[in-house]
C-alpha atoms as a PDB file:
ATOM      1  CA  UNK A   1     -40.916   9.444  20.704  1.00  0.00           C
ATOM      2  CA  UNK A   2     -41.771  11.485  18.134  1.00  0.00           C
ATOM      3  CA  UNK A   3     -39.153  13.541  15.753  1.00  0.00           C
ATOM      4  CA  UNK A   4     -36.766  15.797  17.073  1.00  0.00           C
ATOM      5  CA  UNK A   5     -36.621  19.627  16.173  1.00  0.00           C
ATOM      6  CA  UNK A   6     -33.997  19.634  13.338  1.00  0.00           C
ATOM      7  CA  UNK A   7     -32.037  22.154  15.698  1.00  0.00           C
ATOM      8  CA  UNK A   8     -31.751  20.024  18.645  1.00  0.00           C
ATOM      9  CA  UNK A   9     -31.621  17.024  16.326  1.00  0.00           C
ATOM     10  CA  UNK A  10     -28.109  18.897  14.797  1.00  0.00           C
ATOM     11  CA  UNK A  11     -26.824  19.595  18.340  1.00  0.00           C
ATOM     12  CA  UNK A  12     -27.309  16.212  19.270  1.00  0.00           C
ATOM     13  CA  UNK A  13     -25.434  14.498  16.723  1.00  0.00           C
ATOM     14  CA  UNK A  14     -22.629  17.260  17.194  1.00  0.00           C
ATOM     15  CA  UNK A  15     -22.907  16.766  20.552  1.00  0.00           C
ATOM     16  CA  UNK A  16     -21.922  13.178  20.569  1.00  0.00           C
ATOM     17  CA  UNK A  17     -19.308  13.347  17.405  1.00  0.00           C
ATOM     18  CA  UNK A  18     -17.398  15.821  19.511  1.00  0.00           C
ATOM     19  CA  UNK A  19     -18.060  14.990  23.143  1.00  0.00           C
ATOM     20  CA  UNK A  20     -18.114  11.537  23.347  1.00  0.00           C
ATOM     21  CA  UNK A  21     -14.623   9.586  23.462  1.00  0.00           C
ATOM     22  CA  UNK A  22     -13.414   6.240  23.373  1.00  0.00           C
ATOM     23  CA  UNK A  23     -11.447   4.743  26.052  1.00  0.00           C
ATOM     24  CA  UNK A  24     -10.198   1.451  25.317  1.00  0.00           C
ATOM     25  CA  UNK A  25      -9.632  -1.530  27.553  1.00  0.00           C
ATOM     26  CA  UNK A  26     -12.119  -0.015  30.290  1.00  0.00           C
ATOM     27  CA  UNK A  27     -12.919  -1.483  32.599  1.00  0.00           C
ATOM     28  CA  UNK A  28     -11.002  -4.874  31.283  1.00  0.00           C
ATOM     29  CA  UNK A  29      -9.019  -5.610  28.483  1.00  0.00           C
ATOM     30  CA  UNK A  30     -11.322  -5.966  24.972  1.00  0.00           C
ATOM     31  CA  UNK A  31     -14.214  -3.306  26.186  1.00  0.00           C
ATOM     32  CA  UNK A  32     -14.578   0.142  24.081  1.00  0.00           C
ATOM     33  CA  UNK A  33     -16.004   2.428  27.150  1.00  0.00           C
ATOM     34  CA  UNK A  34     -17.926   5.684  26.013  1.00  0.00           C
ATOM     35  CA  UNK A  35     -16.834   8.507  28.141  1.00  0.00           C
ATOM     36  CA  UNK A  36     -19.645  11.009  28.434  1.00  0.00           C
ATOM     37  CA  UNK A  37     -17.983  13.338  30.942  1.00  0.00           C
ATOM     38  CA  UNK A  38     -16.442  15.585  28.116  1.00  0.00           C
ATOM     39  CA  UNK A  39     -20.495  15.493  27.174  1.00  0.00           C
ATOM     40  CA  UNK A  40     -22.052  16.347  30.519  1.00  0.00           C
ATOM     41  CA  UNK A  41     -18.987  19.316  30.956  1.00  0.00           C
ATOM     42  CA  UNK A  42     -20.862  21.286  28.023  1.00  0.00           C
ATOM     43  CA  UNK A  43     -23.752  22.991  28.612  1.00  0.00           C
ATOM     44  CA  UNK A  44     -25.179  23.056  25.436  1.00  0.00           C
ATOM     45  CA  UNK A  45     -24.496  19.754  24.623  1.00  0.00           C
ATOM     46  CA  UNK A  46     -26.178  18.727  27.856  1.00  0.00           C
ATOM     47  CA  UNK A  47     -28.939  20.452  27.194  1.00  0.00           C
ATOM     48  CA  UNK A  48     -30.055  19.163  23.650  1.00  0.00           C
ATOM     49  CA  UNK A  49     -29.116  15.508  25.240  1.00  0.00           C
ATOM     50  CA  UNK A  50     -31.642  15.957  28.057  1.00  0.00           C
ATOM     51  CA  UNK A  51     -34.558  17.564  25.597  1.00  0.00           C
ATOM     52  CA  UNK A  52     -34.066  14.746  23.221  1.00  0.00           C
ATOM     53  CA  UNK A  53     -34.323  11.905  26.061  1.00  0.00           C
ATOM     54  CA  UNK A  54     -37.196  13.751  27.869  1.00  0.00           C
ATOM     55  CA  UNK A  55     -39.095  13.366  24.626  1.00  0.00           C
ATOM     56  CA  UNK A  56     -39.375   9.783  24.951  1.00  0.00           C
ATOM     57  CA  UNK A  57     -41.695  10.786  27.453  1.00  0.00           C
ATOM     58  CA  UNK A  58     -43.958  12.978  25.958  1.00  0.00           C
ATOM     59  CA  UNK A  59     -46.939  11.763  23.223  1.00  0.00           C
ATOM     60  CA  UNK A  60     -46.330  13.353  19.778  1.00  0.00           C
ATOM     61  CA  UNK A  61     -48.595  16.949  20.663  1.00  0.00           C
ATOM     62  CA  UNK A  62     -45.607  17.263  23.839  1.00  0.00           C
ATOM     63  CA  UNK A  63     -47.982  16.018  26.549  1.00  0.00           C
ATOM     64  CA  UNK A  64     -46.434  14.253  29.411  1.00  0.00           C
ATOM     65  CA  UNK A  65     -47.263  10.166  29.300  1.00  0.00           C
ATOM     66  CA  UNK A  66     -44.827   8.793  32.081  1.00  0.00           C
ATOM     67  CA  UNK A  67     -45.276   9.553  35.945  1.00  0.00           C
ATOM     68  CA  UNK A  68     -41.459   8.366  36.747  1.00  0.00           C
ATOM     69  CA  UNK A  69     -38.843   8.179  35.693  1.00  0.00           C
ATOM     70  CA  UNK A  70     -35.935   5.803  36.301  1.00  0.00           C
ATOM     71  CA  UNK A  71     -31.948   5.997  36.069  1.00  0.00           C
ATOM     72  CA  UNK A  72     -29.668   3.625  36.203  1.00  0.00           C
ATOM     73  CA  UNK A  73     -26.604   3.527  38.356  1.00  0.00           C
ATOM     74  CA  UNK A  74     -24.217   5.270  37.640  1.00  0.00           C
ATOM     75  CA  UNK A  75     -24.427   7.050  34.706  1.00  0.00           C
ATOM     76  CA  UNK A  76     -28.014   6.911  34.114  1.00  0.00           C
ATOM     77  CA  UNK A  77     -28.621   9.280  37.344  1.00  0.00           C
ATOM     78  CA  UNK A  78     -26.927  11.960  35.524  1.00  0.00           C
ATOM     79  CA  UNK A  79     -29.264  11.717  32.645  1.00  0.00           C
ATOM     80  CA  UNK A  80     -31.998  10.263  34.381  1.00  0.00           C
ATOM     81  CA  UNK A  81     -32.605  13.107  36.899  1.00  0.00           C
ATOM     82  CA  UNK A  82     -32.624  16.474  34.394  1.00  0.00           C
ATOM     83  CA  UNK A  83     -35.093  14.433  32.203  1.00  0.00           C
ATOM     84  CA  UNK A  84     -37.216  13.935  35.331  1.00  0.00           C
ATOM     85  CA  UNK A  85     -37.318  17.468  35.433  1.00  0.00           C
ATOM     86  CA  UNK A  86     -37.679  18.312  32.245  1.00  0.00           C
ATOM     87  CA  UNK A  87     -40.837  16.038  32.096  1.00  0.00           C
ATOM     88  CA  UNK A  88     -42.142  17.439  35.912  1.00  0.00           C
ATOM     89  CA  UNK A  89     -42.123  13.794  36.841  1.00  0.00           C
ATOM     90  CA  UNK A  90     -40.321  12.456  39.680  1.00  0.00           C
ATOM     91  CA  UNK A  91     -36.987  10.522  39.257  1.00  0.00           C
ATOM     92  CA  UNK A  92     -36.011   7.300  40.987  1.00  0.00           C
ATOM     93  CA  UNK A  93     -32.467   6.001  41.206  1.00  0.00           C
ATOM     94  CA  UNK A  94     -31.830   1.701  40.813  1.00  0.00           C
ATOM     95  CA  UNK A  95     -29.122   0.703  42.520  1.00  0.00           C
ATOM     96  CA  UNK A  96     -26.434  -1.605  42.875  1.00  0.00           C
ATOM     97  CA  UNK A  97     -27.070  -4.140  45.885  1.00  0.00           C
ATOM     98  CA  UNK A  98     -27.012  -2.598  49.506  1.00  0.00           C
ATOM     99  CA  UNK A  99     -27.376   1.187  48.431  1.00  0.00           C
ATOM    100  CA  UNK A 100     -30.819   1.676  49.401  1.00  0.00           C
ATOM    101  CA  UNK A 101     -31.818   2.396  52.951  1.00  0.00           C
ATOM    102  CA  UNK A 102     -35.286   0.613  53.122  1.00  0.00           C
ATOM    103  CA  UNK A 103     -37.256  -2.231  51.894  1.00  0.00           C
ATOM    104  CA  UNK A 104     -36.317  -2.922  48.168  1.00  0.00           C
ATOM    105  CA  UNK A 105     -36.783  -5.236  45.008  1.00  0.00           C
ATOM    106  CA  UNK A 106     -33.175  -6.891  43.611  1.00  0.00           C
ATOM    107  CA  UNK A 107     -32.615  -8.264  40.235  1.00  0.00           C
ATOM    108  CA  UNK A 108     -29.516 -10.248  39.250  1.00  0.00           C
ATOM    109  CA  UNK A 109     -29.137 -10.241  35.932  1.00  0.00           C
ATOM    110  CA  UNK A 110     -25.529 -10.814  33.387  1.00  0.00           C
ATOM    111  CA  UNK A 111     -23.576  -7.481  31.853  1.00  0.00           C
ATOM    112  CA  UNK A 112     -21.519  -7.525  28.804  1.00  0.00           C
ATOM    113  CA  UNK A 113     -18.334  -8.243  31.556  1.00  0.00           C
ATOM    114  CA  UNK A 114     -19.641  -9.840  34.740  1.00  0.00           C
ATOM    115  CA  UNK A 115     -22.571 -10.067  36.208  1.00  0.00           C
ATOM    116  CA  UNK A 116     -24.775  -7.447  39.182  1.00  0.00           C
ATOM    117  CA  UNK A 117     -27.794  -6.865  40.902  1.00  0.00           C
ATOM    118  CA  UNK A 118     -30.118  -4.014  41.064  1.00  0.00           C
ATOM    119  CA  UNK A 119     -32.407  -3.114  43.902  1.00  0.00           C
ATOM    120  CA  UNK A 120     -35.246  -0.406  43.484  1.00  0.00           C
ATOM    121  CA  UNK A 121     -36.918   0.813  46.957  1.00  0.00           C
ATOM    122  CA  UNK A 122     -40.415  -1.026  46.861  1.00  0.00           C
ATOM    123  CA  UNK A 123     -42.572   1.823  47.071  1.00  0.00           C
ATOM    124  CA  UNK A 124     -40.535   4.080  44.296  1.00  0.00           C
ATOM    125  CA  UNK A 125     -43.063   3.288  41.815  1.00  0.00           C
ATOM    126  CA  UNK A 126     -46.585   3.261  42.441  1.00  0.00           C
ATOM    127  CA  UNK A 127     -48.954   0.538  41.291  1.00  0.00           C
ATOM    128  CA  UNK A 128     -50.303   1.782  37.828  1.00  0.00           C
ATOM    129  CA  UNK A 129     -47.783   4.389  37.229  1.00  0.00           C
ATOM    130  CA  UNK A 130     -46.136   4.779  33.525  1.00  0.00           C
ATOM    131  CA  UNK A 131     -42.657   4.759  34.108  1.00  0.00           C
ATOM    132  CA  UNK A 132     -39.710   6.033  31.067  1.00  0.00           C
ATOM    133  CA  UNK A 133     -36.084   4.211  31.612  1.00  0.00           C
ATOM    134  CA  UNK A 134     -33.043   5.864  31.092  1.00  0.00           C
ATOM    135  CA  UNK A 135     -29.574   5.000  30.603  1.00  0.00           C
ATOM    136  CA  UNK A 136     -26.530   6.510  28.818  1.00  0.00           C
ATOM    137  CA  UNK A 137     -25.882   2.890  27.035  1.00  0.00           C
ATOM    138  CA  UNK A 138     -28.102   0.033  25.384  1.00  0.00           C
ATOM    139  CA  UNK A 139     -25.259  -2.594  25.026  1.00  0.00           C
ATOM    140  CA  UNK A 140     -26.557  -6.126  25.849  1.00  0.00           C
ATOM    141  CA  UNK A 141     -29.889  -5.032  27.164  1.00  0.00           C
ATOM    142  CA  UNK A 142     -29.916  -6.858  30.780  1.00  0.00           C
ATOM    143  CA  UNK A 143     -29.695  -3.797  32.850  1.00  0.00           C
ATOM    144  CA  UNK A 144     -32.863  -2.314  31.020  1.00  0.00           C
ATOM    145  CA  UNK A 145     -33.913  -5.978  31.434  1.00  0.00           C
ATOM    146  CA  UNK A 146     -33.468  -6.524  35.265  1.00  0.00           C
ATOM    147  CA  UNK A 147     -34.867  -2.880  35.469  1.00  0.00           C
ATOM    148  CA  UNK A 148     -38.122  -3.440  33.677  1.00  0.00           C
ATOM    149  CA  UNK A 149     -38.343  -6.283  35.914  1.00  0.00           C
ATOM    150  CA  UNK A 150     -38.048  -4.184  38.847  1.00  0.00           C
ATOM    151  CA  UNK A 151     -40.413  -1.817  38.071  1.00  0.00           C
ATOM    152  CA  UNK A 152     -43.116  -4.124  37.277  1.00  0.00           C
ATOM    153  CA  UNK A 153     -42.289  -5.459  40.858  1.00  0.00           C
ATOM    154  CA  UNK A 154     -43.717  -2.675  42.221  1.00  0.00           C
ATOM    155  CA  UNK A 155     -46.885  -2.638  39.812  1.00  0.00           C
ATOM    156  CA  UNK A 156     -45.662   0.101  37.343  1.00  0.00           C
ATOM    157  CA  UNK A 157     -45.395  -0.599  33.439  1.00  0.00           C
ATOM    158  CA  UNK A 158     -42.146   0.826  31.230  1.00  0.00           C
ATOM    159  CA  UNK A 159     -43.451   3.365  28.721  1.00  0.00           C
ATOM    160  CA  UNK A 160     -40.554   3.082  26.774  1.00  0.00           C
ATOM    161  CA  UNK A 161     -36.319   3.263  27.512  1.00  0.00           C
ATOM    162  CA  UNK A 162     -34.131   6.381  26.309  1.00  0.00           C
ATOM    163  CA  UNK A 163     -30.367   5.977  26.265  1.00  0.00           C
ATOM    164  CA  UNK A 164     -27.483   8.290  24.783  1.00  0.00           C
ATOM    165  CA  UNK A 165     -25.886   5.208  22.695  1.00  0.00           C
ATOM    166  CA  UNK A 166     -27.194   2.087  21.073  1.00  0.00           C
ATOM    167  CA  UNK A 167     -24.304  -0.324  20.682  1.00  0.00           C
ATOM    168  CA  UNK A 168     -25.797  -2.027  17.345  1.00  0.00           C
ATOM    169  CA  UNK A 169     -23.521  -4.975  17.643  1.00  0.00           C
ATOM    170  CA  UNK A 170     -25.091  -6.280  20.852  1.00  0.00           C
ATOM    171  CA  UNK A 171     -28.651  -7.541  20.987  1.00  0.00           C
ATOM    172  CA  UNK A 172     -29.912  -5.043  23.653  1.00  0.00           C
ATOM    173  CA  UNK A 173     -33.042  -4.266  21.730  1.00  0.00           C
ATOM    174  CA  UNK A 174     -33.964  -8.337  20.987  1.00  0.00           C
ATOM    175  CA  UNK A 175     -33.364  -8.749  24.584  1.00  0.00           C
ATOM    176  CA  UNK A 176     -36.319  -6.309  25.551  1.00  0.00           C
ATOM    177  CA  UNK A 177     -39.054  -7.762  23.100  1.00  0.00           C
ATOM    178  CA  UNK A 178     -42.386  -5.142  22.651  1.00  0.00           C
ATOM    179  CA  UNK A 179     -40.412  -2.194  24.516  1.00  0.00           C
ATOM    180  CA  UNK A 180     -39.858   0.891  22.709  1.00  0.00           C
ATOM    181  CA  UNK A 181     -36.126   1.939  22.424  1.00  0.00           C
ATOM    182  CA  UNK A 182     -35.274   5.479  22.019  1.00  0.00           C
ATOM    183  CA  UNK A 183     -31.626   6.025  21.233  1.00  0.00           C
ATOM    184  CA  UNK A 184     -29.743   9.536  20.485  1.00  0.00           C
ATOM    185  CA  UNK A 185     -26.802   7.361  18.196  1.00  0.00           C
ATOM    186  CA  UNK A 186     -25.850   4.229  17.314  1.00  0.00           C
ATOM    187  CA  UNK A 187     -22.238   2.726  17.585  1.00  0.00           C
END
């Protein structure tokens, strides 16, 4: 990912000063949540988040490198699928276990509270294809983990994973040795 326009670079950072806010104790007791909705419910801000993460999928002269890409459920569909567009590239949703309709891939893999398992359709990614991930949060790393895994199921390789937030105090990036990590902030 190359540098950011200073302009959408500015908006960015004012975008998640002023639109991002802490919830405490959610989901359980001891977990700082990020809600992004106040984020997502401004255009503007919206719009500098998705041209920042969509340049994780461009080379540095702006040319497309990625074929797919990914979001994780939930939150990374919202971001996930205007990046997609963004890039012209199609968008594929990983699920939790038993939302798919047809033959999939699952993953079980530990969160920062509990554990889950993810399930891509088996033909979502085609053998070959370049493939950026997307996620509003890099906390632990094990969802961008068990999703790497997934897509290299179905023979496609992980460009690279964009997320809104980088929680700096969890070891998401050691966890996913050799791939690049794009992240708007850092907490």
């Amino acid at each position: 990912m190359g540098e950011l326009a200073p302009a959408v670079r500015a908006e960015v950072d004012r975008a998640l000063a002023a639109c991002v806010t802490d919830v405490p104790d959610y989901p359980q007791p001891g977990v700082l949540f990020k809600d992004i909705t106040p984020l997502l419910a401004d255009h503007d801000a919206f719009t500098a988040v998705v041209t920042a993460l969509a340049s994780a999928g461009r080379d540095d002269d702006g040319t497309v490198i990625v074929d797919k890409v990914v979001g994780m459920e939930a939150r990374g569909f919202i971001l996930a699928a205007p990046v997609a567009l963004a890039l012209g590239a199609g968008f594929v949703p990983v699920r939790k276990a038993g939302k798919l309709p047809r033959a999939t891939h699952a993953v079980s893999y530990a969160l920062e509270y509990g554990e889950a398992t993810l399930e891509i359709h088996q033909d979502a990614v085609a053998p070959g294809e370049r493939v950026l991930l997307v996620d509003d949060v890099l906390a632990t790393g094990g969802t961008v983990a068990a999703t790497r895994e997934l897509v290299e199921s179905c023979g496609g390789t992980v460009h690279a994973v964009a997320v809104l937030m980088e929680l700096s105090f969890l070891p998401g990036r050691e966890t996913n040795p050799g791939l690049t990590v794009a992240a708007l902030g850092t907490v």
